[in-house]
Protein backbone atom coordinates (compact mmCIF):
# COMPACT_ATOMS: atom_id res chain seq x y z
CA UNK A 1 104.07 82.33 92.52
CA UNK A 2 106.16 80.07 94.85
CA UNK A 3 109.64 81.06 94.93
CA UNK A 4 112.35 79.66 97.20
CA UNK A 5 116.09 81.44 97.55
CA UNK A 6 118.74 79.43 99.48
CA UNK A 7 120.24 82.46 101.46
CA UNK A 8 124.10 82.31 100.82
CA UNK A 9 126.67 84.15 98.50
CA UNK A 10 127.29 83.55 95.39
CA UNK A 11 129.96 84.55 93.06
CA UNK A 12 127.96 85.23 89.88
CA UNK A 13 124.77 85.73 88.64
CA UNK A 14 124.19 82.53 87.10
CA UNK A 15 125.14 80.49 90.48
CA UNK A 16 122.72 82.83 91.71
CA UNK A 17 119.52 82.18 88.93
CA UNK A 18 120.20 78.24 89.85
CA UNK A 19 119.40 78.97 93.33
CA UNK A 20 115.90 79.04 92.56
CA UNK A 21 113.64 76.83 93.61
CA UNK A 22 115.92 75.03 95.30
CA UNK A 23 115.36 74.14 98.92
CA UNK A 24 117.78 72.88 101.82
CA UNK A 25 120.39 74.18 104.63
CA UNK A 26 122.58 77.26 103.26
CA UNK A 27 126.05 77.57 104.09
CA UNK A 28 125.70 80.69 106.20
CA UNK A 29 123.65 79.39 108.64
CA UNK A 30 120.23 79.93 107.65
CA UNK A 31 118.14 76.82 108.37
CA UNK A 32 115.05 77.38 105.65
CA UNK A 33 114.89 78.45 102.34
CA UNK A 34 113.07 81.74 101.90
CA UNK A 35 109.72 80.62 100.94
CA UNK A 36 107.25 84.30 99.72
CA UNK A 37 104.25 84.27 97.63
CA UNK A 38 105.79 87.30 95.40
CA UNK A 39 108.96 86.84 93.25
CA UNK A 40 112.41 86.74 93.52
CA UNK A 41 114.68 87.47 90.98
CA UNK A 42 118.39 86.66 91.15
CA UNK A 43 120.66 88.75 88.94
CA UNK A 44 119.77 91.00 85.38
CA UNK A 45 118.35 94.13 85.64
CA UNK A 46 116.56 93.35 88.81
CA UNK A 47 119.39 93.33 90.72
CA UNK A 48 121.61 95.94 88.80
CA UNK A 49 119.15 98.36 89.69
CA UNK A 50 119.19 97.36 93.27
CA UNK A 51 122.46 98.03 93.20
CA UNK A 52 122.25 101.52 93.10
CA UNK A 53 120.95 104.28 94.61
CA UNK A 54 120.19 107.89 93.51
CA UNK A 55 123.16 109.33 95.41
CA UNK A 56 125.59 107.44 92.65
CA UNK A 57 128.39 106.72 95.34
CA UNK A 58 127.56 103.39 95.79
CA UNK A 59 127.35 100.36 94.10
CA UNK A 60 127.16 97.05 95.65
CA UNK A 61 125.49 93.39 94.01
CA UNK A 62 123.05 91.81 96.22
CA UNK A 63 121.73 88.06 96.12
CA UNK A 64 118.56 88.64 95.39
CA UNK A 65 115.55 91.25 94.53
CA UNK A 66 112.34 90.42 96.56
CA UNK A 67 109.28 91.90 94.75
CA UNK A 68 106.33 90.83 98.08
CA UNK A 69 103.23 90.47 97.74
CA UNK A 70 102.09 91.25 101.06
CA UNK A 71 103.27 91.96 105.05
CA UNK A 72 104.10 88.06 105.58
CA UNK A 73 106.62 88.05 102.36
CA UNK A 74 108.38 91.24 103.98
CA UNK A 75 108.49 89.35 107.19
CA UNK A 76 109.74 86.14 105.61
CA UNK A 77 112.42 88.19 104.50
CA UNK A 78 113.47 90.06 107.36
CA UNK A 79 113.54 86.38 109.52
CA UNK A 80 115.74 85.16 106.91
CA UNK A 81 118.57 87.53 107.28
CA UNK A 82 117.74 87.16 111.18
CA UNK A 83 118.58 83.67 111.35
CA UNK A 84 121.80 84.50 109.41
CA UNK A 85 125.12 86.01 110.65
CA UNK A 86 126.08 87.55 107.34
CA UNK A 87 122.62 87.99 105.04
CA UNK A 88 121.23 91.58 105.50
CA UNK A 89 118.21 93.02 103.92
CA UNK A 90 116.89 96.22 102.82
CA UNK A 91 114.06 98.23 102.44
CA UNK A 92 113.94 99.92 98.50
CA UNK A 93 111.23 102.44 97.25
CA UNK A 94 112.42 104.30 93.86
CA UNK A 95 115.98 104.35 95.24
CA UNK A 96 116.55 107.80 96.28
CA UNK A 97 118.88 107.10 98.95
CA UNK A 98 122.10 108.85 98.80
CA UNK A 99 124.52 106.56 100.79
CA UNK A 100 123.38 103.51 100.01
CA UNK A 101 120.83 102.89 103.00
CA UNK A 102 118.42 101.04 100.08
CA UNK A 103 121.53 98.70 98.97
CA UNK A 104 122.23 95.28 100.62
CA UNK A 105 125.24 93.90 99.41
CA UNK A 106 125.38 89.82 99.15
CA UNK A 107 121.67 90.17 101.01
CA UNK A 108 117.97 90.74 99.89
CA UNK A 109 116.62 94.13 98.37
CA UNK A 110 113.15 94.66 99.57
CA UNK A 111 111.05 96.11 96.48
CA UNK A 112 108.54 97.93 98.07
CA UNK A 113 106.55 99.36 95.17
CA UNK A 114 105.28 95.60 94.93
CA UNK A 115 103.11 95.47 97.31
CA UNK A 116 101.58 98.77 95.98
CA UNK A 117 98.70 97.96 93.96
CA UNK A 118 97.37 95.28 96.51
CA UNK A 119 96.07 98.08 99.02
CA UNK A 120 94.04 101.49 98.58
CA UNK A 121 91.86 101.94 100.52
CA UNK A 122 89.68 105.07 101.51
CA UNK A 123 87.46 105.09 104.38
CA UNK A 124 85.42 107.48 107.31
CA UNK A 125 85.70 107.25 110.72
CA UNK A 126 84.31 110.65 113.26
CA UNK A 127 83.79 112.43 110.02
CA UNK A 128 86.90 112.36 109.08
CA UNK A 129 88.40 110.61 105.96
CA UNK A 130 91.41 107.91 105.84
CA UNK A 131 93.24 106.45 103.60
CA UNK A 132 95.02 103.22 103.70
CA UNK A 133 97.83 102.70 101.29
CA UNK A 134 101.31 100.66 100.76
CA UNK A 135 104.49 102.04 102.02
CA UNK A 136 105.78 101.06 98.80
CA UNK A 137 103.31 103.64 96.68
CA UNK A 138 104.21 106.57 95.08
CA UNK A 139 103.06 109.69 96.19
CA UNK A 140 101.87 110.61 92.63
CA UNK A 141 99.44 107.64 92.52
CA UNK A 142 97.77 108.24 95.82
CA UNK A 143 97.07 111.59 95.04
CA UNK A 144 95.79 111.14 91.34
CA UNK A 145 93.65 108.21 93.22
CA UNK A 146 92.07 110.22 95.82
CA UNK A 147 91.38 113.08 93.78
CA UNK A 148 90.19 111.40 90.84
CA UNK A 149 88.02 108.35 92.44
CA UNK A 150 87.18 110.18 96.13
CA UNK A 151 87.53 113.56 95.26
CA UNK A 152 90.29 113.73 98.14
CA UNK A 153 93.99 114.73 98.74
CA UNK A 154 96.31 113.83 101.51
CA UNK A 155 96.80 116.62 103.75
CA UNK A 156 100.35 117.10 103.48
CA UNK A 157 102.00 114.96 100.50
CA UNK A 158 105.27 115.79 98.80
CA UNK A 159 106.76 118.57 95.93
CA UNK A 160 107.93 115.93 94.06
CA UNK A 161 105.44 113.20 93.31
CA UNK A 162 107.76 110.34 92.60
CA UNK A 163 108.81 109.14 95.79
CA UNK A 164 107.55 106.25 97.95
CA UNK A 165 104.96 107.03 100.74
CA UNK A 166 107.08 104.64 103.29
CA UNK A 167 110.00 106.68 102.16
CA UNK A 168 108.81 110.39 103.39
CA UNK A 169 107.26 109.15 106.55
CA UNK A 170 110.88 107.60 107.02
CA UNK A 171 112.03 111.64 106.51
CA UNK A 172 109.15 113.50 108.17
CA UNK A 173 108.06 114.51 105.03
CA UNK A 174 107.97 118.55 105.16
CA UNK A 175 106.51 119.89 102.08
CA UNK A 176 104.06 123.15 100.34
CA UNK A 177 100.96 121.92 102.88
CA UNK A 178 102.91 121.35 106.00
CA UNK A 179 102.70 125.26 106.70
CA UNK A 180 98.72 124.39 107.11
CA UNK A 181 98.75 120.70 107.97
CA UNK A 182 102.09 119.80 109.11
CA UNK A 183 104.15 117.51 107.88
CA UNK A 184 103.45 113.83 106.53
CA UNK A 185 104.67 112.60 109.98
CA UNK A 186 101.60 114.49 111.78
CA UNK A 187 99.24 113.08 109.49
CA UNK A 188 99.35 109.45 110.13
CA UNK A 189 96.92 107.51 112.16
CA UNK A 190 98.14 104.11 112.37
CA UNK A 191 101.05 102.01 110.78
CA UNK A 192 101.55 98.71 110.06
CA UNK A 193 105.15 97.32 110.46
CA UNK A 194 107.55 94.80 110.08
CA UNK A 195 110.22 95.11 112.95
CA UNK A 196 113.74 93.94 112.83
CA UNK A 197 112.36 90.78 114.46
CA UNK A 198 109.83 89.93 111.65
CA UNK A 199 106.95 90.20 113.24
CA UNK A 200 103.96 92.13 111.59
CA UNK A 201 102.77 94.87 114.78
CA UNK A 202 99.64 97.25 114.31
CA UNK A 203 100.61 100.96 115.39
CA UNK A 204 99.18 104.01 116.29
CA UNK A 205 99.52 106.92 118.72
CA UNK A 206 97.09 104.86 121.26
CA UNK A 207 98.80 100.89 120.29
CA UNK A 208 102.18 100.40 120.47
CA UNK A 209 102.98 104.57 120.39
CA UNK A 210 106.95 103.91 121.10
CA UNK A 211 107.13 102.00 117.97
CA UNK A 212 104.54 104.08 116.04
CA UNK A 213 106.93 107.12 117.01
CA UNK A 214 110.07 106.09 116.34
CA UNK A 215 108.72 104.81 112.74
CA UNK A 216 107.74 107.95 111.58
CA UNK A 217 111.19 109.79 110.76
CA UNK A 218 113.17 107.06 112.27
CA UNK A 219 115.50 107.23 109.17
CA UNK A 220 114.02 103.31 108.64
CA UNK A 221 116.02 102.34 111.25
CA UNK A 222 112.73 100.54 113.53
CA UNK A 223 111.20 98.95 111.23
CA UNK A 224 109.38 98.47 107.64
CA UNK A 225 106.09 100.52 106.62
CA UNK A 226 103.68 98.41 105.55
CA UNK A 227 100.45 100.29 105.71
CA UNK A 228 100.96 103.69 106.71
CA UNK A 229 97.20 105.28 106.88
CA UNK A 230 96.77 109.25 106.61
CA UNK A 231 94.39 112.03 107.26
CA UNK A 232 92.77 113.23 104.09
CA UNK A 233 90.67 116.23 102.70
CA UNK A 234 88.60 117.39 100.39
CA UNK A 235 90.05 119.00 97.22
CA UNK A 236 88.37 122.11 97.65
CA UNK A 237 88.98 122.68 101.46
């Protein structure tokens, strides 16, 4: 699907729903129309879910919900509000921010969980095994798809299952496995990421390390975890 999203504010949802499809110069200052291969939805539930956060103490509209299909639809989105002076966009797993860091009022809500079913990926390299999954997947599907297809777990995953991958790594991630293998943080062997320029950058401790570094438990504050790829092993180690 071809969706485009004029990038200025709008007063109410259905002056919002007309600005789809709808190409041309927006009144903030943003030069193109936000152009994705994934969806965007302007007002109804969409967006009155992206208005809030687990932490119930905020509550702000945005323009629109941004559902991506891949790393260049994240980017597309992060240039937009770049060109801008008042659009901001966010990053949203399952919401469980508590002050509102997954909330962009008047802006674009990143839906993360989108972009989940288009990677999984488990692989071998030096006799160890990888796997290669969306920031935007929950913890409780990578694990029931490792164990159940590769006979596999992440090393160190989370106590509750229904939180975003992207989202832990953001937090360090400390949970019942880090006592043997360390926290999610310490298990990741390269990242892909969209920085607050746009631009799609390949990290690991080896490429790019500063970035890779401040990624992982940066608070989301350096950029947007597209691939995040961790250490895994065998159910019965």
């Amino acid at each position: 699907m071809i969706a485009y999203i004029e990038p200025y504010f709008l007063d109410n949802e259905s002056d919002a729903a007309s600005v789809l499809n709808v190409t041309g110069k927006s009144s903030d200052g943003v030069s193109e129309s936000l152009n994705i291969q994934g969806e965007i939805l302007c007002g109804g539930a969409a967006a009155d879910i992206a208005g809030k956060d687990f932490g119930g103490m905020n509550c702000v509209k945005p323009l629109a919900v941004v559902r991506p299909v891949g790393s260049e639809d994240i980017a597309g989105a992060v240039r937009a509000a770049l060109s801008s002076d008042k659009l901001t966009v966010a990053a949203r797993g399952n919401g469980h921010s508590i002050n509102g860091q997954s909330m962009a009022e008047g802006g674009l809500v990143v839906d993360m969980r989108s972009t989940a079913e288009n990677h999984f990926e488990v692989g071998h390299y030096g006799g160890t095994a990888f796997v290669d999954v969306s920031g935007g997947a929950l913890w409780e599907n990578v694990l029931k798809r490792c164990v159940s297809e590769y006979g596999l777990a992440p090393r160190s995953w989370t106590d509750y299952l229904g939180l975003t991958v992207g989202g832990t790594l953001s937090n360090a991630g400390v949970s019942g496995q880090a006592f043997r293998y360390g926290p999610q943080t310490s298990n990741v062997t390269e990242l892909d990421v969209v920085t607050g320029n746009g631009d799609v950058v390949t990290c690991s401790e080896m490429e790019n390390s500063e970035l890779f570094f401040s990624v992982l438990g940066g608070l989301g504050q350096f950029g947007l975890m597209r691939i995040p790829t961790l250490y895994t092993a065998s159910t019965d180690a």
